[in-house]
C-alpha atoms as a PDB file:
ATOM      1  CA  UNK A   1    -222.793 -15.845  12.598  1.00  0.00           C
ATOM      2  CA  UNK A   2    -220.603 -19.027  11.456  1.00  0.00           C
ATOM      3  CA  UNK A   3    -216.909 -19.297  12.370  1.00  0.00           C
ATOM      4  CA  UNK A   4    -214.595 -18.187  10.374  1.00  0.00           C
ATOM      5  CA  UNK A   5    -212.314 -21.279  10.876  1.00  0.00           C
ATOM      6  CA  UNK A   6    -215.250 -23.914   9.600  1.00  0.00           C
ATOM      7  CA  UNK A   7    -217.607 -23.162   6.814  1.00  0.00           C
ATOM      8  CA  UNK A   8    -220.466 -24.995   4.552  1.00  0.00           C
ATOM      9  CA  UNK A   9    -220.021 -24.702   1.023  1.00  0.00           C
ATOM     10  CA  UNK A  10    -222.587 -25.402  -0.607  1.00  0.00           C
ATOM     11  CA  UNK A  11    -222.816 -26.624  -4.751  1.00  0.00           C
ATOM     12  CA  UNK A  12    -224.896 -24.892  -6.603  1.00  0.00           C
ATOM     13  CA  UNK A  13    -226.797 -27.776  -7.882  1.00  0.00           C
ATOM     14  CA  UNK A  14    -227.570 -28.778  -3.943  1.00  0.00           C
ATOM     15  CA  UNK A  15    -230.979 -27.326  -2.255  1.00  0.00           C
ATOM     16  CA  UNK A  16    -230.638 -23.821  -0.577  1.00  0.00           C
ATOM     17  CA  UNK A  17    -232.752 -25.255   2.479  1.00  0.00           C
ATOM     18  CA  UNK A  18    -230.912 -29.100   3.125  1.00  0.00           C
ATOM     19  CA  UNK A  19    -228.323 -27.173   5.078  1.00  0.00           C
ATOM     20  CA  UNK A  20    -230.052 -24.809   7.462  1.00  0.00           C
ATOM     21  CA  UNK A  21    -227.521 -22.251   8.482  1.00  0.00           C
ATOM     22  CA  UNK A  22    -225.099 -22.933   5.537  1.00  0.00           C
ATOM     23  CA  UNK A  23    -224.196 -19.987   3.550  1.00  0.00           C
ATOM     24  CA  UNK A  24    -224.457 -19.084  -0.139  1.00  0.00           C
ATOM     25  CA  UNK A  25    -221.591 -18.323  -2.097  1.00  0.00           C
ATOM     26  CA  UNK A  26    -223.136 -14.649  -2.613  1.00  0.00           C
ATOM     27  CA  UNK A  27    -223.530 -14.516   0.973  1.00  0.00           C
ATOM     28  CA  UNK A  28    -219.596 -15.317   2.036  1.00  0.00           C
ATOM     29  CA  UNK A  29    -218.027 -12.187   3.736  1.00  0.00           C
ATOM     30  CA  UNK A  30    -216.414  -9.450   1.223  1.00  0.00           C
ATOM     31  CA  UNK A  31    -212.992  -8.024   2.438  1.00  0.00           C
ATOM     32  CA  UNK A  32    -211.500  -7.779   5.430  1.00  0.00           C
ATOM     33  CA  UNK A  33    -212.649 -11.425   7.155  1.00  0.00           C
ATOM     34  CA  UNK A  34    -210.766 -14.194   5.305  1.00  0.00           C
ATOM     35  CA  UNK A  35    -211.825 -17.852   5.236  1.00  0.00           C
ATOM     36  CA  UNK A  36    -209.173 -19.705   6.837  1.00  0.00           C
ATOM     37  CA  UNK A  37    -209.555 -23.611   7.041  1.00  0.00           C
ATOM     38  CA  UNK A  38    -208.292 -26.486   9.224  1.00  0.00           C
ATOM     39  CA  UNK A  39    -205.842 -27.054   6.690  1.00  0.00           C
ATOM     40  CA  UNK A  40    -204.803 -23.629   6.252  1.00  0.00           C
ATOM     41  CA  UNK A  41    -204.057 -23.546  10.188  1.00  0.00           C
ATOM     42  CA  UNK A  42    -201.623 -26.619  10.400  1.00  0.00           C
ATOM     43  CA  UNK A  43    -199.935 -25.563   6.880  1.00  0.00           C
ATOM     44  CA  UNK A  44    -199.234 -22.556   8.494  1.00  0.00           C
ATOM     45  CA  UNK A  45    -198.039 -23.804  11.796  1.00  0.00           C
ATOM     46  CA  UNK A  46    -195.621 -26.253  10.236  1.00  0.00           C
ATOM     47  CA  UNK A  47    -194.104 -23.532   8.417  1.00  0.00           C
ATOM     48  CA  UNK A  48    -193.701 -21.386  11.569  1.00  0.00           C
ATOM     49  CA  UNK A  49    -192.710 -23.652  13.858  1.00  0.00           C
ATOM     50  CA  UNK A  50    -190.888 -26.044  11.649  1.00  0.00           C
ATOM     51  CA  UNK A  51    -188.421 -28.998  12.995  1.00  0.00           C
ATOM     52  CA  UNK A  52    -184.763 -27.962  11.313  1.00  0.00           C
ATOM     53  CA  UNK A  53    -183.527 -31.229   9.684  1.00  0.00           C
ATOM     54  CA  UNK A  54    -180.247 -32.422  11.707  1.00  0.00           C
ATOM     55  CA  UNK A  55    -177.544 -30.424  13.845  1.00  0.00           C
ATOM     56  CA  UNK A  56    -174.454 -28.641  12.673  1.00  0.00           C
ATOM     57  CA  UNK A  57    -171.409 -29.666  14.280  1.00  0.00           C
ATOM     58  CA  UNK A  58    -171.346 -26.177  16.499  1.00  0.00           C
ATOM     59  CA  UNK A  59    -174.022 -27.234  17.894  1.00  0.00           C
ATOM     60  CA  UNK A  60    -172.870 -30.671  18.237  1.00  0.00           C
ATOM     61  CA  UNK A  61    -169.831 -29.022  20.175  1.00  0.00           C
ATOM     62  CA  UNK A  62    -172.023 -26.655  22.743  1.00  0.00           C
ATOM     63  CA  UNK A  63    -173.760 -29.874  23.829  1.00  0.00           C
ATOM     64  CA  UNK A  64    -170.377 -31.943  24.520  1.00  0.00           C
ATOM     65  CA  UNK A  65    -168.699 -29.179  26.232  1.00  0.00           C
ATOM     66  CA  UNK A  66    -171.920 -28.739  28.602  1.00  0.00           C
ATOM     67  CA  UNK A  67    -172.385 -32.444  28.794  1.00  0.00           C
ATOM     68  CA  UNK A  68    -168.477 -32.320  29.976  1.00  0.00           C
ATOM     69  CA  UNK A  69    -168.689 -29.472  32.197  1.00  0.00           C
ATOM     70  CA  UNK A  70    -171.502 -31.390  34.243  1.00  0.00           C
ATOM     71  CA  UNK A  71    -169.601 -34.361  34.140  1.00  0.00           C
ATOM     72  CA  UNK A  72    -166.514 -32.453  35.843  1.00  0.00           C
ATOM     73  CA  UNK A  73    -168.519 -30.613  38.409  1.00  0.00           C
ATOM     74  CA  UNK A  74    -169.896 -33.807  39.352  1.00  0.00           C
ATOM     75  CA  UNK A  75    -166.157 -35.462  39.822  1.00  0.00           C
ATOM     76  CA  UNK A  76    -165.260 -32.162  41.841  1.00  0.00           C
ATOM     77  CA  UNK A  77    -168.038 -32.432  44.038  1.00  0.00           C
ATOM     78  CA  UNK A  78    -168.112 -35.914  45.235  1.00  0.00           C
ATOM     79  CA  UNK A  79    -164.194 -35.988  45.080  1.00  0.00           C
ATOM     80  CA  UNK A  80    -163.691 -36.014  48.726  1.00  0.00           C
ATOM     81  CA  UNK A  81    -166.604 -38.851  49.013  1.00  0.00           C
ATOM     82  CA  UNK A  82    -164.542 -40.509  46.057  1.00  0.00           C
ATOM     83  CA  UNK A  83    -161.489 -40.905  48.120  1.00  0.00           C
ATOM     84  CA  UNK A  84    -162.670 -41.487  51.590  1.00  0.00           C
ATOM     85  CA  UNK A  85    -164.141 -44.854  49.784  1.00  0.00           C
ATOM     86  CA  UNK A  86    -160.821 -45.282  48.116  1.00  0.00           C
ATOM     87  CA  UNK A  87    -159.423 -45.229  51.461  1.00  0.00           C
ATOM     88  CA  UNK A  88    -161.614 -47.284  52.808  1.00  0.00           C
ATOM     89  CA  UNK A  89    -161.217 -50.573  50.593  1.00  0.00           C
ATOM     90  CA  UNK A  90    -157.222 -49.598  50.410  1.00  0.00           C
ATOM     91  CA  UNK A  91    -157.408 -50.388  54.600  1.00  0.00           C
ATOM     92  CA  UNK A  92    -159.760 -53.431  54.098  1.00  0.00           C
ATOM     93  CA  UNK A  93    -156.977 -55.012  51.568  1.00  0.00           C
END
């Protein structure tokens, strides 16, 4: 039994017995099993899984407001660490 993913076709003007284990064309599966190639696979998973083509400018905004939340969290937490350096080179000068 051959995969269904990779199959031998073979011409008609070709010898039934160079290809041992290749398949006629009156021999392929009827109904039900399909042949599906290589080809056929990545077509498909392009299609599903496609990039999108650029950003809208929604989604442009979501990442600057997250980007600035972080950014602000950050300043709040080291704030304290912030000034006691401040302080610091203020009593050096």
């Amino acid at each position: 039994m051959s995969s269904s993913f990779a199959r031998i076709r073979v011409d008609s003007t070709s010898s039934r017995t160079a290809l041992p284990g290749a398949q006629s064309a009156s021999e392929l599966p009827k109904g039900g099993e399909s042949i599906v190639t290589f080809t056929d696979l990545v077509a498909y998973l392009r299609a599903r899984f496609g990039v999108e083509e650029g950003q809208t400018m929604a989604e442009y905004g979501v990442v600057l407001a997250v980007i600035t939340a972080l950014v602000v969290a950050a300043i709040l937490a080291l704030s304290g660490a912030i000034a006691d350096a401040l302080n610091t080179v203020k009593g050096y000068l």
